[in-house]
C-alpha atoms as a PDB file:
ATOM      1  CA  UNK A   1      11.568  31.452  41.697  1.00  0.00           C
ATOM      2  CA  UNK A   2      13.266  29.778  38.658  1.00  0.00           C
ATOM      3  CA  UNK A   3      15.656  31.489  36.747  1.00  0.00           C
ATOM      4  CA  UNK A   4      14.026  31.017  33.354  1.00  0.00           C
ATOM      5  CA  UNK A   5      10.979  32.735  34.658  1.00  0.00           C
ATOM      6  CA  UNK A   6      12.416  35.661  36.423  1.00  0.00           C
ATOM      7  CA  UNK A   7      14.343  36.600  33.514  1.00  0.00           C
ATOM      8  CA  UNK A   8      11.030  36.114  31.241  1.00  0.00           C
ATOM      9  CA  UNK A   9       9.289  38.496  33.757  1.00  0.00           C
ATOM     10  CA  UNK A  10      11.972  40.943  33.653  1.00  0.00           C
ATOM     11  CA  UNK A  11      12.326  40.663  29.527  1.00  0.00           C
ATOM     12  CA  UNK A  12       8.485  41.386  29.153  1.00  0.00           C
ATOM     13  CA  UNK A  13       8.243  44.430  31.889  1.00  0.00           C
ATOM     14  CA  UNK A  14      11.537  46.009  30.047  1.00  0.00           C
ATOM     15  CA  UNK A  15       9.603  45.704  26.531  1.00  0.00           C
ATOM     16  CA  UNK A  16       5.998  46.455  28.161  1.00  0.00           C
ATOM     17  CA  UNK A  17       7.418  50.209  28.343  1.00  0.00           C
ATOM     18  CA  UNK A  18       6.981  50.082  32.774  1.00  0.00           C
ATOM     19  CA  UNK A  19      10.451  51.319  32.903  1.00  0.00           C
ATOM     20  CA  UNK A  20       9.724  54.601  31.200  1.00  0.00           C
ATOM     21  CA  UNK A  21       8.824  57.249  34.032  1.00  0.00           C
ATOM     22  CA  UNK A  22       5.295  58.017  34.990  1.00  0.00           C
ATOM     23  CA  UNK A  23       3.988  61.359  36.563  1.00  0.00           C
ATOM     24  CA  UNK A  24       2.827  60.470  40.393  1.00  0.00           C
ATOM     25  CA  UNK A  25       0.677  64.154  40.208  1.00  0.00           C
ATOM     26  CA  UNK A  26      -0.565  62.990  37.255  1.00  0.00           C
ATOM     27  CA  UNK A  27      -1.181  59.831  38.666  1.00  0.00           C
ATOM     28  CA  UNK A  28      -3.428  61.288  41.196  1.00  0.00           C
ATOM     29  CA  UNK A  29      -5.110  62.805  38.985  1.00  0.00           C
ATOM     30  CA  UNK A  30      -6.425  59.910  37.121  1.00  0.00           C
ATOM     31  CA  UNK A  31      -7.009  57.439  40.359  1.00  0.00           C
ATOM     32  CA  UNK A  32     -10.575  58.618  40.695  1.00  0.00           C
ATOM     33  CA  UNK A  33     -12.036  55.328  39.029  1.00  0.00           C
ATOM     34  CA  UNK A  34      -9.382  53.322  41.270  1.00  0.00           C
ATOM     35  CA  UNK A  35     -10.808  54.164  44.552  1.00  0.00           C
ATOM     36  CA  UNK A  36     -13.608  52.499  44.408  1.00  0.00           C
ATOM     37  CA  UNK A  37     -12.058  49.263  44.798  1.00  0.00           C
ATOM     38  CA  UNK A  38      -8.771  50.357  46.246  1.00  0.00           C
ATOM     39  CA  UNK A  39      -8.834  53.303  48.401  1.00  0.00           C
ATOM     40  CA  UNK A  40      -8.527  56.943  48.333  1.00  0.00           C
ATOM     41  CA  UNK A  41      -4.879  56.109  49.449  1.00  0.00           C
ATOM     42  CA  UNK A  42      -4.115  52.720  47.607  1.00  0.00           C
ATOM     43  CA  UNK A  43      -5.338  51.067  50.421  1.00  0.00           C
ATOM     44  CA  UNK A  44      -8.265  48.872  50.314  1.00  0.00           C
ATOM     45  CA  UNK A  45     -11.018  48.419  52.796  1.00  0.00           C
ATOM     46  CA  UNK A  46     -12.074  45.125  51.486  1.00  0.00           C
ATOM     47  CA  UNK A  47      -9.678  42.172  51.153  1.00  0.00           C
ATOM     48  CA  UNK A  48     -11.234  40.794  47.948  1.00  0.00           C
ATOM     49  CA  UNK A  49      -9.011  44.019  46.595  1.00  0.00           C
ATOM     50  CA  UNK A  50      -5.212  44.513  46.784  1.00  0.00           C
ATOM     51  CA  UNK A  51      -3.383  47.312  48.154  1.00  0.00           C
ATOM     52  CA  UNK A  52      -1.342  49.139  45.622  1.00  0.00           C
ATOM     53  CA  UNK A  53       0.320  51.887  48.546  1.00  0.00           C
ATOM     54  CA  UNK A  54       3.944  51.280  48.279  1.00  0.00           C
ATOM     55  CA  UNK A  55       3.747  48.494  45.805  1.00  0.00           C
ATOM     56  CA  UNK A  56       6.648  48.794  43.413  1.00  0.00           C
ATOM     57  CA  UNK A  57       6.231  50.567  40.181  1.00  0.00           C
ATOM     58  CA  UNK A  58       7.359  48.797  37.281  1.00  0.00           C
ATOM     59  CA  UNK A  59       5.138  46.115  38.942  1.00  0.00           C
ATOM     60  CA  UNK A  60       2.222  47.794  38.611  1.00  0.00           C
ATOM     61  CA  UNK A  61       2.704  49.187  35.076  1.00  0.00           C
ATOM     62  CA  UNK A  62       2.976  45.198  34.132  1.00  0.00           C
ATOM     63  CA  UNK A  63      -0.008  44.192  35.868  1.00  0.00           C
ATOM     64  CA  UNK A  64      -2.215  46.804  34.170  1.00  0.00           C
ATOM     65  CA  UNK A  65      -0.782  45.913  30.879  1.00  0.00           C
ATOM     66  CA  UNK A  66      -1.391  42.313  31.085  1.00  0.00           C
ATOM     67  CA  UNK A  67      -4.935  43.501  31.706  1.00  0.00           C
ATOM     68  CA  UNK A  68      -5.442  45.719  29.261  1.00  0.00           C
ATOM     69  CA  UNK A  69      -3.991  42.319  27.129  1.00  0.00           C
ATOM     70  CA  UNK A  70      -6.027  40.133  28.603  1.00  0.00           C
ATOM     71  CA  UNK A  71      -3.174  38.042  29.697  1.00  0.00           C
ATOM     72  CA  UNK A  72      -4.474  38.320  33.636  1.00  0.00           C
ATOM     73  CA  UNK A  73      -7.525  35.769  33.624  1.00  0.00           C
ATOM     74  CA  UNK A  74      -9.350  34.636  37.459  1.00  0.00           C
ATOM     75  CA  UNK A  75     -10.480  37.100  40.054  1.00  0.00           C
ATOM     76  CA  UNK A  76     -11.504  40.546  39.191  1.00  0.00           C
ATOM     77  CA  UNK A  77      -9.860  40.295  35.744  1.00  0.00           C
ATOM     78  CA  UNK A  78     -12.692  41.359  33.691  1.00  0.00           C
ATOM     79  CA  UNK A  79     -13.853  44.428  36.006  1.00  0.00           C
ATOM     80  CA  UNK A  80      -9.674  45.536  35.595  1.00  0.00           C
ATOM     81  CA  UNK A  81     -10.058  44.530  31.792  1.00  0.00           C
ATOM     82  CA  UNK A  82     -13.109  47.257  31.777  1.00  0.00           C
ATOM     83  CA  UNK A  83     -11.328  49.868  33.735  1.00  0.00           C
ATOM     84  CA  UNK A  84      -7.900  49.700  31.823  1.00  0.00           C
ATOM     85  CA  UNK A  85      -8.793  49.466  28.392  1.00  0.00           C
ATOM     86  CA  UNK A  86      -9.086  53.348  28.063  1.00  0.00           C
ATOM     87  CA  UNK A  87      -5.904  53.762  29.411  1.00  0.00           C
ATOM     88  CA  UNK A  88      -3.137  54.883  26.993  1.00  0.00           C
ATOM     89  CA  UNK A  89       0.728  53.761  28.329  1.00  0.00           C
ATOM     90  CA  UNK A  90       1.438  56.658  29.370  1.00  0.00           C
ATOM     91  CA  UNK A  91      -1.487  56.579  32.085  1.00  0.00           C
ATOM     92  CA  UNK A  92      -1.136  53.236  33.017  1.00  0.00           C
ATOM     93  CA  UNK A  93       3.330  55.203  33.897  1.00  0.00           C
ATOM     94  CA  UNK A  94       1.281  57.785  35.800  1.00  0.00           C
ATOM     95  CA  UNK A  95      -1.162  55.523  38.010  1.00  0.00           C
ATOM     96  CA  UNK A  96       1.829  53.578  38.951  1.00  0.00           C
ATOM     97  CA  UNK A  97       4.010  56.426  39.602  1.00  0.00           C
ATOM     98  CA  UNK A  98       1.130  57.585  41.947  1.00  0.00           C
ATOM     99  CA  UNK A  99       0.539  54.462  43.511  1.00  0.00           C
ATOM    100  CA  UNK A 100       4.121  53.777  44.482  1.00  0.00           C
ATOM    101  CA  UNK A 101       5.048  57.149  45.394  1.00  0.00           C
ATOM    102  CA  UNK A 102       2.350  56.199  48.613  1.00  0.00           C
ATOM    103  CA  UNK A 103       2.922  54.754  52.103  1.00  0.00           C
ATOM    104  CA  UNK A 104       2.005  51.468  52.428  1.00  0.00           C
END
């Protein structure tokens, strides 16, 4: 990975808010519309879907912001764009809290 990129990546997770702390029992508690797609433990069934058990947090708070800014384009974009754009911040902490706190 080039330099320039990593520390772009890291620059726009710091100022997307992923570092703050999110709830994992919250989390939980708002995964219900997630397991459709990804399992009732983070793990999905079906490979068109990733697995977000394990998966690191700030990571995951990124990834559902770029979604809810439409910067994530290909794939299942617009079914995440759907699921994420009620999400406040603070939800999108939680999820990933929950989904990292898991075993992979």
């Amino acid at each position: 990975m080039k330099t320039g990129y990593f520390l772009m990546l890291l620059l726009a997770v710091s100022s997307s808010g992923a570092w703050a702390a999110g709830d994992a029992a919250a989390g939980k508690e708002k995964s219900a519309a997630c397991m459709a797609c990804h399992g009732a433990q983070g793990k999905a069934s079906v490979p068109l879907y990733p697995n977000l058990a394990g998966q690191n947090s700030a990571y995951l708070a990124h990834a559902l912001q770029a979604y809810k800014k439409g910067e994530r384009s290909g794939g299942q974009a617009e079914v995440m764009k759907a699921f994420v754009a009620g999400l406040s911040d603070q939800d999108m902490d939680d999820l990933a809290a929950y989904y990292s706190s898991l075993q992979p």
